[in-house]
C-alpha atoms as a PDB file:
ATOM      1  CA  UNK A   1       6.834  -0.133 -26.420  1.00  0.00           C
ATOM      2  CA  UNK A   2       6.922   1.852 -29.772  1.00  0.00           C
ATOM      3  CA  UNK A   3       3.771   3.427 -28.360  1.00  0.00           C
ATOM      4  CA  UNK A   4       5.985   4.757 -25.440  1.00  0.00           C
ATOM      5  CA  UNK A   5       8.820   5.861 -27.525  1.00  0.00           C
ATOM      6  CA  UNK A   6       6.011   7.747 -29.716  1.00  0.00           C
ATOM      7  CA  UNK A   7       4.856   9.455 -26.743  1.00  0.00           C
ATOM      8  CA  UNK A   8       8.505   9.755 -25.388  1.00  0.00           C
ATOM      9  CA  UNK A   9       9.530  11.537 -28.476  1.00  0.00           C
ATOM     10  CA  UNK A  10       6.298  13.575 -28.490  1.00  0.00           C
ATOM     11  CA  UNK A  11       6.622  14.909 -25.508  1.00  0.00           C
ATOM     12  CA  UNK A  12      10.552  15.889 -25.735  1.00  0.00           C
ATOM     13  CA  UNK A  13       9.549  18.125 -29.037  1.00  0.00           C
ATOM     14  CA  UNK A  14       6.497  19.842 -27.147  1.00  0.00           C
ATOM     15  CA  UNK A  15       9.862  20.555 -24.702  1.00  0.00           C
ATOM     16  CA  UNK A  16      11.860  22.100 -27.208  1.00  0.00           C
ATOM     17  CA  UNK A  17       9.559  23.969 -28.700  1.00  0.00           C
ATOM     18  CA  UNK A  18       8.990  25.219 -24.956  1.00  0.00           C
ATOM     19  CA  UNK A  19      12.408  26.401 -24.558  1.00  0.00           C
ATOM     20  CA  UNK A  20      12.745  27.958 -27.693  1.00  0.00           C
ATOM     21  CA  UNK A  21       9.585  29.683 -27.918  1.00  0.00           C
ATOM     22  CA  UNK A  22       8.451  32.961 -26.489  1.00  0.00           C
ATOM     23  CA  UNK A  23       7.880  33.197 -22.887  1.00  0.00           C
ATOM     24  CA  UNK A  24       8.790  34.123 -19.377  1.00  0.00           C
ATOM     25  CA  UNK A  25      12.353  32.556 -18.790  1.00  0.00           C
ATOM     26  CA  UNK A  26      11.247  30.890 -15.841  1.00  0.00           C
ATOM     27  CA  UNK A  27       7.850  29.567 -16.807  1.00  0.00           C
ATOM     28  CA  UNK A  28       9.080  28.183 -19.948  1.00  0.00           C
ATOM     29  CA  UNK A  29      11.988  26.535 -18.123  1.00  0.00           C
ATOM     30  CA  UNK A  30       9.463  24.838 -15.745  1.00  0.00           C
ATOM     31  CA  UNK A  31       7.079  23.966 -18.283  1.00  0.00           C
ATOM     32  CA  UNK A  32       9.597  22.160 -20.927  1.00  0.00           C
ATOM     33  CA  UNK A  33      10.954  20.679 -17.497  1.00  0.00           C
ATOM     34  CA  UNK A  34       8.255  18.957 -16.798  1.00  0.00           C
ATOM     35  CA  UNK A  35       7.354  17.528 -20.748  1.00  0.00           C
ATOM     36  CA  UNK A  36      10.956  16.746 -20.628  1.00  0.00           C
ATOM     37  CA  UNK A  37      10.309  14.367 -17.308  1.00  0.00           C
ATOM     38  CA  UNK A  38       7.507  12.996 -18.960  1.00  0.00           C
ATOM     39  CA  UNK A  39       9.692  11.993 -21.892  1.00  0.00           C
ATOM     40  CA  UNK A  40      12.329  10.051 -19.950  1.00  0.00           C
ATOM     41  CA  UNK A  41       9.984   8.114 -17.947  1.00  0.00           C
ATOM     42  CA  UNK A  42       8.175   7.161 -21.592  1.00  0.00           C
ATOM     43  CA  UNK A  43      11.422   6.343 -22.907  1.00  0.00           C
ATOM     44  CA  UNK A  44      12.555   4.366 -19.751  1.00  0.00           C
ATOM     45  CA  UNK A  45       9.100   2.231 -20.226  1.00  0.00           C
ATOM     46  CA  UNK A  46       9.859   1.556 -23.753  1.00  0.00           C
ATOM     47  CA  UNK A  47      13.564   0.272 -22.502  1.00  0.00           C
ATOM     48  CA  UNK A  48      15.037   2.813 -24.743  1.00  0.00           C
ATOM     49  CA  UNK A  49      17.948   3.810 -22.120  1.00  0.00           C
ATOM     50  CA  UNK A  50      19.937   5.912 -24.293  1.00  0.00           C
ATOM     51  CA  UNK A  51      17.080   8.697 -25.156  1.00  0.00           C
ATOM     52  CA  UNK A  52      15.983   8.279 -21.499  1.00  0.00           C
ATOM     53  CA  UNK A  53      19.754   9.123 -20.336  1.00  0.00           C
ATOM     54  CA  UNK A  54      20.159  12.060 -22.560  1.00  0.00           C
ATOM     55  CA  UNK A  55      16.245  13.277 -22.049  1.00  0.00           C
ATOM     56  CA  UNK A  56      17.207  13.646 -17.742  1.00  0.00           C
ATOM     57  CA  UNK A  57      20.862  15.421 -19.389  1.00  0.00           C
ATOM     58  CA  UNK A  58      18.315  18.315 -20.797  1.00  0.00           C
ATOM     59  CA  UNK A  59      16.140  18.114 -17.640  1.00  0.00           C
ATOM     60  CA  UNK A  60      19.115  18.801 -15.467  1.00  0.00           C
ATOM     61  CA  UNK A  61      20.113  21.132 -17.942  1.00  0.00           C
ATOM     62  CA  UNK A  62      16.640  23.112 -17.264  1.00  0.00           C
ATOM     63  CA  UNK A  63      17.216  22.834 -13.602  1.00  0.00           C
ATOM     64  CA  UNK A  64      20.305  24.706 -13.483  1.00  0.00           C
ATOM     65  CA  UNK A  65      18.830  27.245 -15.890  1.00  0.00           C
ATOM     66  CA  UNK A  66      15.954  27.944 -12.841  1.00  0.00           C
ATOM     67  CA  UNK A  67      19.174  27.573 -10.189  1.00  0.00           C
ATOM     68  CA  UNK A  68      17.470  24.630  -8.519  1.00  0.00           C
ATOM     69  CA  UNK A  69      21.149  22.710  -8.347  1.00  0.00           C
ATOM     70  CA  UNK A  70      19.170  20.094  -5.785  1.00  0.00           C
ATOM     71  CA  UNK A  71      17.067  19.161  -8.853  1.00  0.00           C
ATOM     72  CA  UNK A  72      19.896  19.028 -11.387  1.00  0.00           C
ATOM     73  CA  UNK A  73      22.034  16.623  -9.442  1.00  0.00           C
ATOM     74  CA  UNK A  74      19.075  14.597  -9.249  1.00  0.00           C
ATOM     75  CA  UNK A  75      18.259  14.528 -12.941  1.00  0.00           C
ATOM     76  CA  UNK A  76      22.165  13.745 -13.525  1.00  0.00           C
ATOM     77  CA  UNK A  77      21.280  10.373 -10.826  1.00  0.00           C
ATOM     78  CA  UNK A  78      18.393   9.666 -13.108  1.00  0.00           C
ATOM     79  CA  UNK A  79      20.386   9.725 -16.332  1.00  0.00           C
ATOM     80  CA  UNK A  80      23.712   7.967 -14.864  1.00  0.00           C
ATOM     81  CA  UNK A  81      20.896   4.949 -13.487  1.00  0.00           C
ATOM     82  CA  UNK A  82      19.458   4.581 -17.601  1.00  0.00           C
ATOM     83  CA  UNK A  83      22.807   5.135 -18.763  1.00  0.00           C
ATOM     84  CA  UNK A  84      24.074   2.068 -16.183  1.00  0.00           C
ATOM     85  CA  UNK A  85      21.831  -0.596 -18.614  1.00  0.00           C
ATOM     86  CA  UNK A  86      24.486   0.382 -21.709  1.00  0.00           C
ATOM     87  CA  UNK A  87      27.374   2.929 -20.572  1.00  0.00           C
ATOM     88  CA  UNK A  88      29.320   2.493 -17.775  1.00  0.00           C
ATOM     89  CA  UNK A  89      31.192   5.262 -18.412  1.00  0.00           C
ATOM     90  CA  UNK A  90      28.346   7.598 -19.395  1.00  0.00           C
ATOM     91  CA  UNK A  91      26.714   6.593 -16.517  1.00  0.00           C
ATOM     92  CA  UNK A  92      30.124   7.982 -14.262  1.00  0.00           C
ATOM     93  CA  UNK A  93      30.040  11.102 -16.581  1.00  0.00           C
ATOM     94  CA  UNK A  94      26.618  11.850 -14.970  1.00  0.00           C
ATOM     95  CA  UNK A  95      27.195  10.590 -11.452  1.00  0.00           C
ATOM     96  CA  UNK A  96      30.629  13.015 -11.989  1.00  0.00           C
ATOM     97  CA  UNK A  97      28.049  16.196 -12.093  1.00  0.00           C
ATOM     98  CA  UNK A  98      25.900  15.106  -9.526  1.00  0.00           C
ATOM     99  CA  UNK A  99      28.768  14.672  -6.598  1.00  0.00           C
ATOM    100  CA  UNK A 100      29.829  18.147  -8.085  1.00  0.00           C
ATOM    101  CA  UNK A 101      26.352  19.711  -7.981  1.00  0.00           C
ATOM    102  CA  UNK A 102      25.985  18.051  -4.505  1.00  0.00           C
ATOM    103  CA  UNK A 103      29.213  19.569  -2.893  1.00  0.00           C
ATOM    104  CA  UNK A 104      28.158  22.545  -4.095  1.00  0.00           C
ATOM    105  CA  UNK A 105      24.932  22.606  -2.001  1.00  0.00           C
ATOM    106  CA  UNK A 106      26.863  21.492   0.670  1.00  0.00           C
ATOM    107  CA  UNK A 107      25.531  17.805   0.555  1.00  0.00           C
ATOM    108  CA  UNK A 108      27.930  15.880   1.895  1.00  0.00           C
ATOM    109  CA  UNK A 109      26.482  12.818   2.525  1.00  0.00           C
ATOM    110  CA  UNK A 110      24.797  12.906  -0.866  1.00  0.00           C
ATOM    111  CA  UNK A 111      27.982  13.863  -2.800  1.00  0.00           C
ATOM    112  CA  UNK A 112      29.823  10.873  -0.672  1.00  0.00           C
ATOM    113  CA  UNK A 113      27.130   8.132  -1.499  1.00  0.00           C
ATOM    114  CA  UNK A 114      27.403   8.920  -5.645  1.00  0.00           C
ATOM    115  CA  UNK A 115      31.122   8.912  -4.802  1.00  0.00           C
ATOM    116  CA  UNK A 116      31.066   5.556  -3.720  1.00  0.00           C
ATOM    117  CA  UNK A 117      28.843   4.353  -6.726  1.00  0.00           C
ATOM    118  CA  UNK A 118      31.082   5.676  -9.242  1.00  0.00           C
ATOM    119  CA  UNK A 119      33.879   3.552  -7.269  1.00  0.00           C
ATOM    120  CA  UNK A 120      31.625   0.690  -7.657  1.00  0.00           C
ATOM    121  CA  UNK A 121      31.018   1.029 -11.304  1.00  0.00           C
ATOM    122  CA  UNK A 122      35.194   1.148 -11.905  1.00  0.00           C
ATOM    123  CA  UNK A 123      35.306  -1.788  -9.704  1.00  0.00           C
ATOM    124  CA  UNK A 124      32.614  -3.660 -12.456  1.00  0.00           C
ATOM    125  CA  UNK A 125      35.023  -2.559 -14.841  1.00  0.00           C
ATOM    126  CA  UNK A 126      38.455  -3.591 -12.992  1.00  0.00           C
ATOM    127  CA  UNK A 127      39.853  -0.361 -12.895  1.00  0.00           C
ATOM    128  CA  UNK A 128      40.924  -0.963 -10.036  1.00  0.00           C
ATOM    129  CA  UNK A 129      42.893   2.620  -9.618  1.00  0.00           C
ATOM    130  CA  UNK A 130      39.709   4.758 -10.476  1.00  0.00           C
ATOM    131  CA  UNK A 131      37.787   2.470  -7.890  1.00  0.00           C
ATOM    132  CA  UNK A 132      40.471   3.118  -4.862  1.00  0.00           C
ATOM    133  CA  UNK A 133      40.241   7.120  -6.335  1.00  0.00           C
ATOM    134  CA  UNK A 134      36.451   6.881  -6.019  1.00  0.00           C
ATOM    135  CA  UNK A 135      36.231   5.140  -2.847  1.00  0.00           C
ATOM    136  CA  UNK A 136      39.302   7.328  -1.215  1.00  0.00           C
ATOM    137  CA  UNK A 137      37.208  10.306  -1.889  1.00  0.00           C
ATOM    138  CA  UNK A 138      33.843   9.117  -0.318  1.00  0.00           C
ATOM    139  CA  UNK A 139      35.475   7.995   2.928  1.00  0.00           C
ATOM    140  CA  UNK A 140      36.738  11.312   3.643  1.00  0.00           C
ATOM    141  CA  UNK A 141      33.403  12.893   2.659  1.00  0.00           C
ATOM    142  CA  UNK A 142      31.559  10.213   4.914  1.00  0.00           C
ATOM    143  CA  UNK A 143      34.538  11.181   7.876  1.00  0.00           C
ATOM    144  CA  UNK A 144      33.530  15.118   7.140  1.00  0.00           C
ATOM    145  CA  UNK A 145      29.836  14.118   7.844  1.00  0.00           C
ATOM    146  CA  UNK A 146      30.777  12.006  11.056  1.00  0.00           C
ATOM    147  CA  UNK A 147      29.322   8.968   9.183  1.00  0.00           C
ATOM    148  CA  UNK A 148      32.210   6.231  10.553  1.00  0.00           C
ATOM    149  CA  UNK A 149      30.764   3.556   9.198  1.00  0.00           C
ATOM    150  CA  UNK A 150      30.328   4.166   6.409  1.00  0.00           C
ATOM    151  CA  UNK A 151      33.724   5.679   6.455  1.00  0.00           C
ATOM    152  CA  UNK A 152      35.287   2.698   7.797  1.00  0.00           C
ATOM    153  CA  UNK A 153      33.477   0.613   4.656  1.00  0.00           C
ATOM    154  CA  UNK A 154      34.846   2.692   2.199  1.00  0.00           C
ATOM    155  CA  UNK A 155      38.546   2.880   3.488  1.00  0.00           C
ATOM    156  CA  UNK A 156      38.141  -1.251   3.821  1.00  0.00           C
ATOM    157  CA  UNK A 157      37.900  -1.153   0.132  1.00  0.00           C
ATOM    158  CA  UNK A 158      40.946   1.308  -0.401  1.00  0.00           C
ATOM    159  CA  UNK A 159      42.937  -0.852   1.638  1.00  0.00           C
ATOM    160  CA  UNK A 160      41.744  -3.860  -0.757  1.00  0.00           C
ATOM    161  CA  UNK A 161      42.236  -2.071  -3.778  1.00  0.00           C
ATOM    162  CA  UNK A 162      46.020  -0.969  -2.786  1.00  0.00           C
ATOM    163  CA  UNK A 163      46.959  -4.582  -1.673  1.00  0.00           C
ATOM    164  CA  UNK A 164      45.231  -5.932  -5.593  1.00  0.00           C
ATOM    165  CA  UNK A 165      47.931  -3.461  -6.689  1.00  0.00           C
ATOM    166  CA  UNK A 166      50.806  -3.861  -4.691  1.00  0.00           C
ATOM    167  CA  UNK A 167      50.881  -1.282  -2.766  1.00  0.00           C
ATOM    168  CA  UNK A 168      50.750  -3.178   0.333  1.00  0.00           C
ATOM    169  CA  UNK A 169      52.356  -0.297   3.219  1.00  0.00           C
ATOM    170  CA  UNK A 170      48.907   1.681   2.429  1.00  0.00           C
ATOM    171  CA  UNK A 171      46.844  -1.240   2.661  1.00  0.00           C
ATOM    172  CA  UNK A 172      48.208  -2.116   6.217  1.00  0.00           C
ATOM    173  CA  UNK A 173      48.259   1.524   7.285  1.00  0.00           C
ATOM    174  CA  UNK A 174      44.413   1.608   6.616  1.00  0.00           C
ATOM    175  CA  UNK A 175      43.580  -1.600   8.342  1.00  0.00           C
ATOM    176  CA  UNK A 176      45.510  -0.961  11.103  1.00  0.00           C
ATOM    177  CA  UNK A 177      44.514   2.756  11.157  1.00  0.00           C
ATOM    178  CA  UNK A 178      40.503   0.976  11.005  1.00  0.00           C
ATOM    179  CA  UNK A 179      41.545  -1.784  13.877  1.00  0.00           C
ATOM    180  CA  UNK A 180      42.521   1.282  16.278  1.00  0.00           C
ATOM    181  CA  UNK A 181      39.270   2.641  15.742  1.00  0.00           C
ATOM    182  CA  UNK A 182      37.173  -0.186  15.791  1.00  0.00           C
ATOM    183  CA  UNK A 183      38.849  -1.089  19.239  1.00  0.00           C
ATOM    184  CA  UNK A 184      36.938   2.366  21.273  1.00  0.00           C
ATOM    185  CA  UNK A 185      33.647   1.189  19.850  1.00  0.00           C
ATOM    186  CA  UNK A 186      31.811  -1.657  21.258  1.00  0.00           C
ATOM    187  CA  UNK A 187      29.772  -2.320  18.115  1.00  0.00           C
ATOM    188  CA  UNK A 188      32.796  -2.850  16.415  1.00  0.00           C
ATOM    189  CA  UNK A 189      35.734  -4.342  18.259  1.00  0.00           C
ATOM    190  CA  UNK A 190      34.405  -7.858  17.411  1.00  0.00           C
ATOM    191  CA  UNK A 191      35.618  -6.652  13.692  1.00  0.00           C
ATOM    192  CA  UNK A 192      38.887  -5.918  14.979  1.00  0.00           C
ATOM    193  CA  UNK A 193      40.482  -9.837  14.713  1.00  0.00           C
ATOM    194  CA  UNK A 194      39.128  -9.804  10.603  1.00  0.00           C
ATOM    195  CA  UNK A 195      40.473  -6.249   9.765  1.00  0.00           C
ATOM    196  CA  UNK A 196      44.352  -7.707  11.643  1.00  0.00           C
ATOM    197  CA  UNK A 197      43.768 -10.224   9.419  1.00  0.00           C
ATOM    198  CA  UNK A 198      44.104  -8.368   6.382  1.00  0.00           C
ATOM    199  CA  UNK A 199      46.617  -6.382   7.886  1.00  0.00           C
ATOM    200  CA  UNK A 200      48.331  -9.231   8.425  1.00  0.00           C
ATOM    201  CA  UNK A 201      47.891 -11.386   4.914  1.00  0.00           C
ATOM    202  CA  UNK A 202      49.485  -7.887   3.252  1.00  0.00           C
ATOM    203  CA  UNK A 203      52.312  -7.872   5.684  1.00  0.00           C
ATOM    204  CA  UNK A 204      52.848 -11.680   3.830  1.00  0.00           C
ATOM    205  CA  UNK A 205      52.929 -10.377   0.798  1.00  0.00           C
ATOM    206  CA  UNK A 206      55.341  -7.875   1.264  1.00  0.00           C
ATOM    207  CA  UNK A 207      57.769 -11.241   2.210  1.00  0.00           C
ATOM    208  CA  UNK A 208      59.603  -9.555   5.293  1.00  0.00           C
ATOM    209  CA  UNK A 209      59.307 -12.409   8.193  1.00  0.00           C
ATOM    210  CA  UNK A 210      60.696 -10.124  10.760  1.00  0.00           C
ATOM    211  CA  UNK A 211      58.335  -7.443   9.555  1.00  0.00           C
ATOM    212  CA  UNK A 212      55.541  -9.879  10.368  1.00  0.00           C
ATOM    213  CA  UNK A 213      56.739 -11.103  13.966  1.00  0.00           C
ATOM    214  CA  UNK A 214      56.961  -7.050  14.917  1.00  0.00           C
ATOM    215  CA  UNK A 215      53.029  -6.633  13.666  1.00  0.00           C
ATOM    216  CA  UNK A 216      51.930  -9.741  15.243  1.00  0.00           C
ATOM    217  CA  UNK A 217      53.161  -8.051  18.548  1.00  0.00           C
ATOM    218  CA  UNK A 218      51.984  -5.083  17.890  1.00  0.00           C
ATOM    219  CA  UNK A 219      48.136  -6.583  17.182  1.00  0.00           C
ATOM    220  CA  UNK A 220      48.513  -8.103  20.835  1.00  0.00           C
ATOM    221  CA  UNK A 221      49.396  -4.892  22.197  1.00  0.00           C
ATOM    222  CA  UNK A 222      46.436  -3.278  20.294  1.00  0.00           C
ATOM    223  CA  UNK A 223      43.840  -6.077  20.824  1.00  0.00           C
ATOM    224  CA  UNK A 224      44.895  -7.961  24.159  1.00  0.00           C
ATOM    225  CA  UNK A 225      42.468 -10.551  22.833  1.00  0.00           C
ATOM    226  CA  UNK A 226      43.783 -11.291  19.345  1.00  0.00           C
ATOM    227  CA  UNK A 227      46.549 -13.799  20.562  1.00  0.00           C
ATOM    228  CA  UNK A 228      44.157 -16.370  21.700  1.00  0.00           C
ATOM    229  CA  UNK A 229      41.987 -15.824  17.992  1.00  0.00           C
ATOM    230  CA  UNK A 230      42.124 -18.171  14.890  1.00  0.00           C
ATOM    231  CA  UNK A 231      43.309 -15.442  13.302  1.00  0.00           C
ATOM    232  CA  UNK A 232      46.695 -14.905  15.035  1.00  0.00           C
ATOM    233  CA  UNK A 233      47.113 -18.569  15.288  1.00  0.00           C
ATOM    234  CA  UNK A 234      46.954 -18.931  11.120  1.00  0.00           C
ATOM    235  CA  UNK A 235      48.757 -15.804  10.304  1.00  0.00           C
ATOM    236  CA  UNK A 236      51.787 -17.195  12.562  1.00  0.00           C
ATOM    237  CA  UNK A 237      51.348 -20.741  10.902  1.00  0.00           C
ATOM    238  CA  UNK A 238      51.792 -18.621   7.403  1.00  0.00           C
ATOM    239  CA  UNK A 239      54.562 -17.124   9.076  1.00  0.00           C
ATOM    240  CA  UNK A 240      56.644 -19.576  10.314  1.00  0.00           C
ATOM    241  CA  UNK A 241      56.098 -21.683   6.966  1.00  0.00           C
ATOM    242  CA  UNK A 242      57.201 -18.569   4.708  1.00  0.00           C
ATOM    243  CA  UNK A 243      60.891 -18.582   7.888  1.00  0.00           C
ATOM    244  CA  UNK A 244      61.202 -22.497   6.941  1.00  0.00           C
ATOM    245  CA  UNK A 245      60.198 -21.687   3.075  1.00  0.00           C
ATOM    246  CA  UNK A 246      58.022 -25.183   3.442  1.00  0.00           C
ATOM    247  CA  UNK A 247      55.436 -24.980   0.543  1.00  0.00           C
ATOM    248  CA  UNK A 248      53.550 -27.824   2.372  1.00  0.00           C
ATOM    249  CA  UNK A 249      53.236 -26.500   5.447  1.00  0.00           C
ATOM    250  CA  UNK A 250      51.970 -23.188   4.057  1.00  0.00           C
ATOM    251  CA  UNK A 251      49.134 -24.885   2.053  1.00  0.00           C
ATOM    252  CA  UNK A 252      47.882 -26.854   4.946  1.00  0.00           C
ATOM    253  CA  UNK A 253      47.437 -23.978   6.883  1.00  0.00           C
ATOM    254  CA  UNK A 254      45.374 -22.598   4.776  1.00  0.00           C
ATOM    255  CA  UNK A 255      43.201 -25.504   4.216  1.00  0.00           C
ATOM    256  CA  UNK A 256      42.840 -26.014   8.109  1.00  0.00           C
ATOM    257  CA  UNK A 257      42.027 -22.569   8.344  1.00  0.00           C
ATOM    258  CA  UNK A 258      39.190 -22.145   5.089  1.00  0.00           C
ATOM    259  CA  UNK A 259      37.712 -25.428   6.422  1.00  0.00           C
ATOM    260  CA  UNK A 260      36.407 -23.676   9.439  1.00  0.00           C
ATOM    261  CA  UNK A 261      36.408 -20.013   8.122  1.00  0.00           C
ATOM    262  CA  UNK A 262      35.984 -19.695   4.708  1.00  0.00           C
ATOM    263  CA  UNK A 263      38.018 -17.439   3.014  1.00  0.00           C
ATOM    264  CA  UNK A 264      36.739 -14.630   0.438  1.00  0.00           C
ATOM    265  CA  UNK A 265      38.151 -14.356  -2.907  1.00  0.00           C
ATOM    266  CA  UNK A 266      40.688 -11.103  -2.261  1.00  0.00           C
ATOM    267  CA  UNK A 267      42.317 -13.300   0.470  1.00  0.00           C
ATOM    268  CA  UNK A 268      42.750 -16.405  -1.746  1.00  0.00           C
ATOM    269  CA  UNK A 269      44.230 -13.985  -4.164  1.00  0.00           C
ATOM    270  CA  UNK A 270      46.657 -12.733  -2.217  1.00  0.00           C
ATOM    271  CA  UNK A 271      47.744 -16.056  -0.110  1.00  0.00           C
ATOM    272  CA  UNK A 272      48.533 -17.676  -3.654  1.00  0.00           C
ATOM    273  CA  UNK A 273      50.801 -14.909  -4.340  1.00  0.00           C
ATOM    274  CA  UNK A 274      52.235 -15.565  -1.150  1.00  0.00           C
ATOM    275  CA  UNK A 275      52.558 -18.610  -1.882  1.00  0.00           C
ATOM    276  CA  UNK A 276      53.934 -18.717  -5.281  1.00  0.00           C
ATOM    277  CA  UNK A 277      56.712 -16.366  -4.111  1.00  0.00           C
ATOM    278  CA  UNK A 278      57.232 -19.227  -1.753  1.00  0.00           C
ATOM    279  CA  UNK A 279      57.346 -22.037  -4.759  1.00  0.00           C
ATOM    280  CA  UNK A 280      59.584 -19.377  -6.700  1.00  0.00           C
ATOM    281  CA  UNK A 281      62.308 -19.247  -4.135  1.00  0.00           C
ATOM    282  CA  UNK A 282      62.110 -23.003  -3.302  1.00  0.00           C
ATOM    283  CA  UNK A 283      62.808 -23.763  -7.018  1.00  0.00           C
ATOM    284  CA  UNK A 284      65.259 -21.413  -7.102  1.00  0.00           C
ATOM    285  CA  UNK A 285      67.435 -23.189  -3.987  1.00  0.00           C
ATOM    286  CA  UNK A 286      66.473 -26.643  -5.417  1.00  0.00           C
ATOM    287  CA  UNK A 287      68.364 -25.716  -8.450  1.00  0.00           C
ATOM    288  CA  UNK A 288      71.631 -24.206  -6.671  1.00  0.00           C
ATOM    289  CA  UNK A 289      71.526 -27.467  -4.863  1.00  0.00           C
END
């Protein structure tokens, strides 16, 4: 390893000395380029993944000097991927210039998938704002490139994101917004019964029972088949328990259900709120009582 970081630190000099020597601008651009590469990967061997970060920060650097802003953006991916071992946020600083460099160009796509990354990377760090920001922008980039899916993936986790922060009325817009979609393609209308599901868990946090008995209509009207699902039959279990505030009832139905279909962690979170609401208010009318 110190052999690597000898060679590493070798080569970035023979760089410098490059770009601050005499020469054509271009050549000399290319050539410290190119000792500059050779440095990072030296440095990534010898694990050392600040140096390797800010070596590919220079080597973008050198790209934009010879306008090659495909090759930048691609240097700023290298660096945020070293930075990633020891920096989150460095490594969303370069991913940052690479969707910019990339929307530049007019890559879409590209600028859309590094979007999504840097949602990821606030997700790892429970930001959960900057991660619904992040994730916001790369569906509509995705939706610009006709990329649904991917789209559709990326909206999922907006919708997730707003519901972890209360803001339930967007969460159910984008599910239900999704659901309507999903329906016209034959791929995906089998997703249709776990996206009303959502829809629906939000619509029980927000507490409103006839609020939920208008959306449970309104998912038979938009999925004929969702009446005869688990799904509808557990959401208007959880419904009827939260009209008779029965605590017991409420649990059960959730055991019957996760015993067949287990239930992910963001549902579990947000059926306990539900649920605690429930215990709140029951508490509350025990002690008028």
């Amino acid at each position: 390893m110190g052999d690597q970081m000898a060679k590493g630190e070798d080569y970035e000099k023979k760089a410098e000395k490059k770009i601050n020597g005499w020469g054509l601008f271009g050549s000399k651009y290319e050539d410290a380029a190119d000792l500059y590469d050779k440095a990072a990967n030296c440095y990534k061997l010898a694990k050392s993944w600040d140096k390797a970060g800010a070596v590919y920060i220079k080597l973008a650097n050198c790209h934009m000097k010879l306008d090659s802003k495909h090759e930048a953006a691609s240097a700023y991916v290298d660096a945020s991927n070293s930075y990633k071992k020891i920096s989150a946020q460095e490594a969303i600083t370069c991913l940052n210039q690479a969707v910019n460099l990339f929307m530049e160009i007019g890559r879409l796509n590209m600028a859309a998938r590094y979007c999504k990354e840097i949602g990821e990377l606030y997700e790892l760090e429970q930001n959960f704002e900057q991660s619904m920001n992040y994730f916001e922008r790369s569906a509509d980039l995705f939706q610009s490139e006709e990329a649904t899916t991917s789209a559709n993936q990326c909206k999922q986790k907006v919708a997730q994101f707003a519901a972890q922060l209360d803001q339930y009325p967007k969460a159910i817009a984008i599910f239900e917004e999704i659901a309507r979609q999903s329906m016209n393609s034959n791929l995906l209308k089998y997703s249709v019964k776990g996206i009303l599901l959502n829809a629906g868990i939000c619509q029980l946090c927000r507490g409103d029972v006839v609020a939920i008995s208008n959306s449970l209509e309104r998912y038979e009207e938009l999925d004929p088949t969702f009446s005869g699902t688990r799904e509808y039959k557990f959401l208007a279990d959880l419904a009827a328990s939260i009209d008779e505030e029965d605590v017991d009832r409420f649990t059960n139905a959730i055991k019957e259900f996760d015993s067949m279909t287990r239930l992910d962690a963001w549902k579990t979170t947000l059926l306990l709120k539900v649920k605690n609401a429930l215990k709140a208010k029951e508490e509350e009318e025990d002690d008028l009582t």
